[in-house]
C-alpha atoms as a PDB file:
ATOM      1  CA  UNK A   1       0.000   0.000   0.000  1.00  0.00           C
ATOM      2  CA  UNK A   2       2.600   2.533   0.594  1.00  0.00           C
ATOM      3  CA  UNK A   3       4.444   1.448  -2.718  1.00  0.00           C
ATOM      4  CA  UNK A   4       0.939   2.630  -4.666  1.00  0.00           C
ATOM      5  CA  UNK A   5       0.615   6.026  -2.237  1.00  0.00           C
ATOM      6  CA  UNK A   6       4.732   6.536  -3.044  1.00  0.00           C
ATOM      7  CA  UNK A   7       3.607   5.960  -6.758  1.00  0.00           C
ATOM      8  CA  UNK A   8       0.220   8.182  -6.774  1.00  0.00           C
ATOM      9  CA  UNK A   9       2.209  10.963  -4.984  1.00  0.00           C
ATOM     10  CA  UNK A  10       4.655  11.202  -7.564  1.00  0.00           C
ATOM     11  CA  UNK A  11       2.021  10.897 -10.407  1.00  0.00           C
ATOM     12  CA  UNK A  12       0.268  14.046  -9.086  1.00  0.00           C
ATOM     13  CA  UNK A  13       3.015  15.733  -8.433  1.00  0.00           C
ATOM     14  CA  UNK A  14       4.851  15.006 -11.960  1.00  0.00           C
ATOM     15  CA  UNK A  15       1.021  15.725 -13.180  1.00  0.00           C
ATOM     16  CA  UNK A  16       1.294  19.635 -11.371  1.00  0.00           C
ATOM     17  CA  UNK A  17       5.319  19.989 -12.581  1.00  0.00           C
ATOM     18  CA  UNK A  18       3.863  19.201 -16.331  1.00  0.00           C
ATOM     19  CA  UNK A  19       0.819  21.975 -16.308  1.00  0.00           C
ATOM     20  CA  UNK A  20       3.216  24.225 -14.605  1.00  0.00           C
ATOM     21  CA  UNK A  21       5.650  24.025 -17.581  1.00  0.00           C
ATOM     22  CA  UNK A  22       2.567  25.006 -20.169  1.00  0.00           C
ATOM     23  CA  UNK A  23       1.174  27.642 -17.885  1.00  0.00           C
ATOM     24  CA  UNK A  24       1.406  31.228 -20.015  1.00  0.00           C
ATOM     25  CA  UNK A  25       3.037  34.171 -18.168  1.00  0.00           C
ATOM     26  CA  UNK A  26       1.139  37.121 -19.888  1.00  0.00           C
ATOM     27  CA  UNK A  27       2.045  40.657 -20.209  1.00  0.00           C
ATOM     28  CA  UNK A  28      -0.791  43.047 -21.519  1.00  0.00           C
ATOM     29  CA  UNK A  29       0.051  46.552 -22.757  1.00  0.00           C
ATOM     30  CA  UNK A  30      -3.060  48.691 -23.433  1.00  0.00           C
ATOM     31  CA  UNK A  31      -1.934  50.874 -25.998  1.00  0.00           C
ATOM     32  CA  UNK A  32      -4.301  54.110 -27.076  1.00  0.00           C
ATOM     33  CA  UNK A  33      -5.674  51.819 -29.936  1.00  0.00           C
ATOM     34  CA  UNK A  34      -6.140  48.243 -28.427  1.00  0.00           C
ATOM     35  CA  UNK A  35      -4.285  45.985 -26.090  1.00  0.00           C
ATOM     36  CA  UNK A  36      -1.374  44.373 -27.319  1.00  0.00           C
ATOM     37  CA  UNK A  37      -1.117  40.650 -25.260  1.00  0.00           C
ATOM     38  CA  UNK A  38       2.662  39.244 -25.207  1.00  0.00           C
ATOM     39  CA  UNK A  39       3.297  35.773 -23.932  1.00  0.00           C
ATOM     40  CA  UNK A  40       6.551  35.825 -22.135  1.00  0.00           C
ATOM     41  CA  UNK A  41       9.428  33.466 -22.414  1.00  0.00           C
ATOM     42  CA  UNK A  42      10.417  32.601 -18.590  1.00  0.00           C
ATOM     43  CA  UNK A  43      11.872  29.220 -19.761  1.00  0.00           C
ATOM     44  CA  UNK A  44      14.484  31.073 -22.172  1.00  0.00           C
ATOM     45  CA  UNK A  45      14.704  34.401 -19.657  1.00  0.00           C
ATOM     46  CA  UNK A  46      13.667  33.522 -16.382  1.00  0.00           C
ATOM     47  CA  UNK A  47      15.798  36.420 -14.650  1.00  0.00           C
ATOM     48  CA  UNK A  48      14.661  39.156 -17.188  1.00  0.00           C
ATOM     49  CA  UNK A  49      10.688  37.837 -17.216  1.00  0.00           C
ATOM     50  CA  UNK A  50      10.541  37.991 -13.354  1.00  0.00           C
ATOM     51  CA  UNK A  51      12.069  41.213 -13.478  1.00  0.00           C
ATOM     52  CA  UNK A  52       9.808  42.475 -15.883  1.00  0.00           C
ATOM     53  CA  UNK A  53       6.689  40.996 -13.990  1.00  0.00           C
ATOM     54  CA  UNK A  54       7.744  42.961 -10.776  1.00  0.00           C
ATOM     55  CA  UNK A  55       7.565  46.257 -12.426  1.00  0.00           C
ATOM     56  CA  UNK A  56       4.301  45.602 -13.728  1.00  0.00           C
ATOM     57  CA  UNK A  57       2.742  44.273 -10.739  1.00  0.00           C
ATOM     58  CA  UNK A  58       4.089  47.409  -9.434  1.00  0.00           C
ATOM     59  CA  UNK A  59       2.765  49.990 -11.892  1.00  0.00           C
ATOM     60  CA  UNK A  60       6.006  50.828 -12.732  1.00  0.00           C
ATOM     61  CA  UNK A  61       4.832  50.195 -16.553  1.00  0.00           C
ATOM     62  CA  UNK A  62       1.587  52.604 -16.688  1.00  0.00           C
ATOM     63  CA  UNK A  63       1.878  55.717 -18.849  1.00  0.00           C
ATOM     64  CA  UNK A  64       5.641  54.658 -19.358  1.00  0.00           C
ATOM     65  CA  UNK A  65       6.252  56.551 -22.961  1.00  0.00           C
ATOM     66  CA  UNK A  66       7.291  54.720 -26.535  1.00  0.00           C
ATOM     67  CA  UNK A  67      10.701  57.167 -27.014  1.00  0.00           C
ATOM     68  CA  UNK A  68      12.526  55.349 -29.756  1.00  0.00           C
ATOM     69  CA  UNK A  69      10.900  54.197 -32.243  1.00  0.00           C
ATOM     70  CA  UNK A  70      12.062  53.172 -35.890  1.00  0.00           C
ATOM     71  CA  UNK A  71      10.367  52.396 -38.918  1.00  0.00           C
ATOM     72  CA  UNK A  72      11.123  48.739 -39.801  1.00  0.00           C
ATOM     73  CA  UNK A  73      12.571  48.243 -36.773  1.00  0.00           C
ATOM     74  CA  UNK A  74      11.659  48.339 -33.224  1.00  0.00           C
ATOM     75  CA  UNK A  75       9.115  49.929 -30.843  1.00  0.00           C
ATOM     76  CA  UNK A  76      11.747  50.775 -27.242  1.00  0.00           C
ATOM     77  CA  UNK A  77       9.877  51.617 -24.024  1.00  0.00           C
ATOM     78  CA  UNK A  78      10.317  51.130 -20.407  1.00  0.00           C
ATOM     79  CA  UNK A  79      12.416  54.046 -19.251  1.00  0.00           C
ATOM     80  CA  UNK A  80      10.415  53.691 -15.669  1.00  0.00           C
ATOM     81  CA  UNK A  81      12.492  56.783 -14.514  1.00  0.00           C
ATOM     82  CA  UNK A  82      12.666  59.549 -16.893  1.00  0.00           C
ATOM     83  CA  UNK A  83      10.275  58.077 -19.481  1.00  0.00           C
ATOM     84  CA  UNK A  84       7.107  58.236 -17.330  1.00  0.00           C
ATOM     85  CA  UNK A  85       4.661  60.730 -17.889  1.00  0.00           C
ATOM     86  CA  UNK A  86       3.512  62.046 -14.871  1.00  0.00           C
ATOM     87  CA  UNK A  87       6.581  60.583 -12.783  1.00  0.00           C
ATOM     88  CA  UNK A  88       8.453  62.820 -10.653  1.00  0.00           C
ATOM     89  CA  UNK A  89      11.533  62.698 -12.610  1.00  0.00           C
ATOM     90  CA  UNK A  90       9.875  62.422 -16.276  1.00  0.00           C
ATOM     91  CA  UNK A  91      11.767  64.111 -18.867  1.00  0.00           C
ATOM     92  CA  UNK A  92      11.296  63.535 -22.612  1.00  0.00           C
ATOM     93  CA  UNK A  93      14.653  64.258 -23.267  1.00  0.00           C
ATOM     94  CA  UNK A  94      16.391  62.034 -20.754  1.00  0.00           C
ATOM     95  CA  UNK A  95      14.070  59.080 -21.907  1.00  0.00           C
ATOM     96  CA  UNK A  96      15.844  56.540 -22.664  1.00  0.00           C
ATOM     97  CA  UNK A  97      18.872  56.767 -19.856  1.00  0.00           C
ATOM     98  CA  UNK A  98      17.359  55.733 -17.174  1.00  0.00           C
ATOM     99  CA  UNK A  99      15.914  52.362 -15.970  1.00  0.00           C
ATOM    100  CA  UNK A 100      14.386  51.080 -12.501  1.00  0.00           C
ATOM    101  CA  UNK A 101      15.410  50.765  -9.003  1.00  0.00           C
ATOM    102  CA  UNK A 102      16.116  47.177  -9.368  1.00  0.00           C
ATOM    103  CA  UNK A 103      19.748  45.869 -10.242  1.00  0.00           C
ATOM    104  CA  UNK A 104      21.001  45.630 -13.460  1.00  0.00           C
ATOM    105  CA  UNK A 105      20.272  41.815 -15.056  1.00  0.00           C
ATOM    106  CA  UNK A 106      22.791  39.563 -16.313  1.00  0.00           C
ATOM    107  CA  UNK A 107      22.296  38.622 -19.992  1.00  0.00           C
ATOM    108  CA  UNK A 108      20.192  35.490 -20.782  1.00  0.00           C
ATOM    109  CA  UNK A 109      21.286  35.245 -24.451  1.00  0.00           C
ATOM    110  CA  UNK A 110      19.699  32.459 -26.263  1.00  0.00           C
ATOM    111  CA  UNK A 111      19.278  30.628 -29.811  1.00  0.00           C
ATOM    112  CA  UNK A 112      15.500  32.401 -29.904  1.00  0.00           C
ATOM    113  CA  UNK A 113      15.320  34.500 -33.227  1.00  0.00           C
ATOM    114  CA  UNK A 114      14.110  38.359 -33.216  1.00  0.00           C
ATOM    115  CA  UNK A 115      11.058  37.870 -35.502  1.00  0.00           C
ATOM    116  CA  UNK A 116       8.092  40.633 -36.176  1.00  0.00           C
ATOM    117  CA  UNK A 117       6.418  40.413 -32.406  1.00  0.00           C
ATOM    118  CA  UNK A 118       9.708  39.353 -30.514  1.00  0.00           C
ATOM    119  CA  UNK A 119      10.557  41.075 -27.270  1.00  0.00           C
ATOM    120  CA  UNK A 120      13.427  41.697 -26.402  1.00  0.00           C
ATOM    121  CA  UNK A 121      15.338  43.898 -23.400  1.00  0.00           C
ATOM    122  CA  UNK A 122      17.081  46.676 -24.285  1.00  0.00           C
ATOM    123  CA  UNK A 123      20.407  47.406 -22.862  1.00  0.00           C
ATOM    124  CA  UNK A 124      23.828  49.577 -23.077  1.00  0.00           C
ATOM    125  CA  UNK A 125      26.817  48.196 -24.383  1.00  0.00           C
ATOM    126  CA  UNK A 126      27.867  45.954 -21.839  1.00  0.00           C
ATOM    127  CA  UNK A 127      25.176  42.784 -22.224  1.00  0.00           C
ATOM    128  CA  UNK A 128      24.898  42.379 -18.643  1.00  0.00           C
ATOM    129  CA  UNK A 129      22.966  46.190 -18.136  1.00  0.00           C
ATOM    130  CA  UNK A 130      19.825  45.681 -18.998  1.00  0.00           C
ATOM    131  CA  UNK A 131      16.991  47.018 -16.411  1.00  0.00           C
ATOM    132  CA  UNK A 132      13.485  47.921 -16.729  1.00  0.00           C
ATOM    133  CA  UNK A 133      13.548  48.766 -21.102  1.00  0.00           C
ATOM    134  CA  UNK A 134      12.272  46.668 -23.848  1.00  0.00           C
ATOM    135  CA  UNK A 135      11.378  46.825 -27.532  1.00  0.00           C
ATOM    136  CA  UNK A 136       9.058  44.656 -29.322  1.00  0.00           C
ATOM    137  CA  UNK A 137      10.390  44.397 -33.424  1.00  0.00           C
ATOM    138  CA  UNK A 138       8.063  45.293 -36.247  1.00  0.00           C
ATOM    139  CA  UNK A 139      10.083  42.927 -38.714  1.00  0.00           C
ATOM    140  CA  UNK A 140      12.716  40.285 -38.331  1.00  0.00           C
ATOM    141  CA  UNK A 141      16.325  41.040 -37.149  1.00  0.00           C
ATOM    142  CA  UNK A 142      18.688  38.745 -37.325  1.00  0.00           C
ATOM    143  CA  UNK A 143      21.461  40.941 -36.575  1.00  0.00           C
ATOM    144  CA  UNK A 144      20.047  40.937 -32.799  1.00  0.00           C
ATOM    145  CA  UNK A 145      20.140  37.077 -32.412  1.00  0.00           C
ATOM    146  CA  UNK A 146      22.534  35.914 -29.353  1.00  0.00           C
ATOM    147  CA  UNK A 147      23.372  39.679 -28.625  1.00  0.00           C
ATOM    148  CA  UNK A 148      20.133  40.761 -27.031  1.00  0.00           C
ATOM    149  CA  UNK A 149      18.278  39.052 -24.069  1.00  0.00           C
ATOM    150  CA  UNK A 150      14.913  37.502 -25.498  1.00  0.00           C
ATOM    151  CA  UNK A 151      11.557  37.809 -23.370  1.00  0.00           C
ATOM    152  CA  UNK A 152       8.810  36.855 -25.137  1.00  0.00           C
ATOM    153  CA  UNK A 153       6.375  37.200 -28.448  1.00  0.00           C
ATOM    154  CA  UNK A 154       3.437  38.738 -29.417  1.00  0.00           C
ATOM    155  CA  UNK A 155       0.624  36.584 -28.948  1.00  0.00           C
ATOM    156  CA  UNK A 156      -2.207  39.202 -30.310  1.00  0.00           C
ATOM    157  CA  UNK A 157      -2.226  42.860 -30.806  1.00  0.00           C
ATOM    158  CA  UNK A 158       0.374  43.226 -33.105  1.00  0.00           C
ATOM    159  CA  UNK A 159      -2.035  45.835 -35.364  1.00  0.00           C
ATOM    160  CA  UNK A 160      -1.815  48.205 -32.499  1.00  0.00           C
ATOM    161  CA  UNK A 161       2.213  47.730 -32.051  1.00  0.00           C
ATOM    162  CA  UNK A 162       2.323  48.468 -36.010  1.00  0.00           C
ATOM    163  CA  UNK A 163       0.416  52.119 -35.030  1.00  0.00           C
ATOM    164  CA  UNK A 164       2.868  53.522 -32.256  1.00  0.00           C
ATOM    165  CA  UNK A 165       3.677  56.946 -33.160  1.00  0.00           C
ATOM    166  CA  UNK A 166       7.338  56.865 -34.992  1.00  0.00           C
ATOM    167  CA  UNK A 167      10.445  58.562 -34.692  1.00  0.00           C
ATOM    168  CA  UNK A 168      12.295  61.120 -36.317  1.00  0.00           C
ATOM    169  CA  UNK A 169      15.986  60.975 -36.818  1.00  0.00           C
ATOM    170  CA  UNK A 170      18.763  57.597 -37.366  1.00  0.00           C
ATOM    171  CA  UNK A 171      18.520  56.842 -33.206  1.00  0.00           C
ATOM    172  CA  UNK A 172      14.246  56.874 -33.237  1.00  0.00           C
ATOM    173  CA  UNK A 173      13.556  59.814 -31.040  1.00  0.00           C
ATOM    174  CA  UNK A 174      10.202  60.689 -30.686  1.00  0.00           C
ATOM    175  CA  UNK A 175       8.266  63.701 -30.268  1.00  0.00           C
ATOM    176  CA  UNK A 176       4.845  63.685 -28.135  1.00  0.00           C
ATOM    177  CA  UNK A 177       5.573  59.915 -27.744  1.00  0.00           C
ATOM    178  CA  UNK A 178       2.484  57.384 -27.607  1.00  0.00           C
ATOM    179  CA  UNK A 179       2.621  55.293 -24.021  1.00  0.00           C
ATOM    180  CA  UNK A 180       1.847  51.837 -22.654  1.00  0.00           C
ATOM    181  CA  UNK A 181      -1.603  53.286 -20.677  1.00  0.00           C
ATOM    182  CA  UNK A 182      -1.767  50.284 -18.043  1.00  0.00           C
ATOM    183  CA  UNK A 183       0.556  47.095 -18.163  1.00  0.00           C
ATOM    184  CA  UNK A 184      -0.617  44.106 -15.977  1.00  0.00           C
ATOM    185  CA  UNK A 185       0.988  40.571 -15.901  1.00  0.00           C
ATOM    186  CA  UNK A 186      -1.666  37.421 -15.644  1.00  0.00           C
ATOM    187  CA  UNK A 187      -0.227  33.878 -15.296  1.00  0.00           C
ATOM    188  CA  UNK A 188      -3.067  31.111 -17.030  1.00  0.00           C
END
């Protein structure tokens, strides 16, 4: 009898450890035109994902402002320090620089591609820098693969992604930025 409870125990518990594994980590930006939904990647980022999930539980994300953005390229938001309106220490033109008051993340590099819809944390030059910023690509970009920290794909949404306001300039800058309005992170 306590051979079959030994074996039951470990079925239900192998059982929870395999719906655990598929269980989606969710981050939802509401843009001004829709909600964008991005399914993050905490099996290829864990460190970066659980970083990112703290400042959204947090409400460090909300009316955090879009400041580079290129055409064919990337949407980069994030700046929870300069880049949120409303924020004591917002400032347009220091958007960009500054980052959250959690440490600085290792890099998770990995063999994920950046596709149209990828996520992926943006950093300085050193790899181990990035913080609190992200970008999510509007077309592939190879160029990134193995250099930048992957966190996750769009799931749905993208059509609103494809309408953030654009930037002027070769580095993206934007002027009277569009914002992520409320981010919130739901596990399923």
């Amino acid at each position: 009898m306590k051979l079959l409870h030994t074996a039951f125990a470990g079925l239900v518990a192998f059982a929870s450890m395999a719906g655990a594994a598929h269980a989606d980590d969710l981050l939802t930006i509401q843009l001004k035109d829709g909600p964008v939904v991005i399914k993050l990647a905490p099996e290829v980022a864990p460190k970066h994902v659980a970083q990112i999930e703290a400042l959204a539980s947090k409400g460090e994300y909300d009316n955090v402002v879009f400041h580079r953005v290129i055409e064919g390229f990337m949407a980069q938001t994030g700046d929870v320090e300069f880049g949120k309106e409303g924020g004591p220490k917002f400032n347009p033109q220091r958007a960009g620089m500054g980052g959250s008051e959690l440490p600085d993340i290792q890099a998770e590099f990995s063999k994920v591609p950046f596709k149209r819809g990828t996520v992926g944390m943006a950093r300085s030059q050193s790899p181990n820098s990035a913080n609190s910023q992200f970008f999510i690509m509007f077309d592939e970009g190879a160029f990134l693969n193995g250099q930048y920290t992957v966190v996750g794909q769009v799931a749905s949404g993208m059509e609103f992604v494809d309408k953030i306001k654009r930037g002027a300039g070769s580095n993206g800058e934007v002027t009277s930025p569009d914002k992520m309005i409320k981010v919130t992170v739901t596990k399923k």
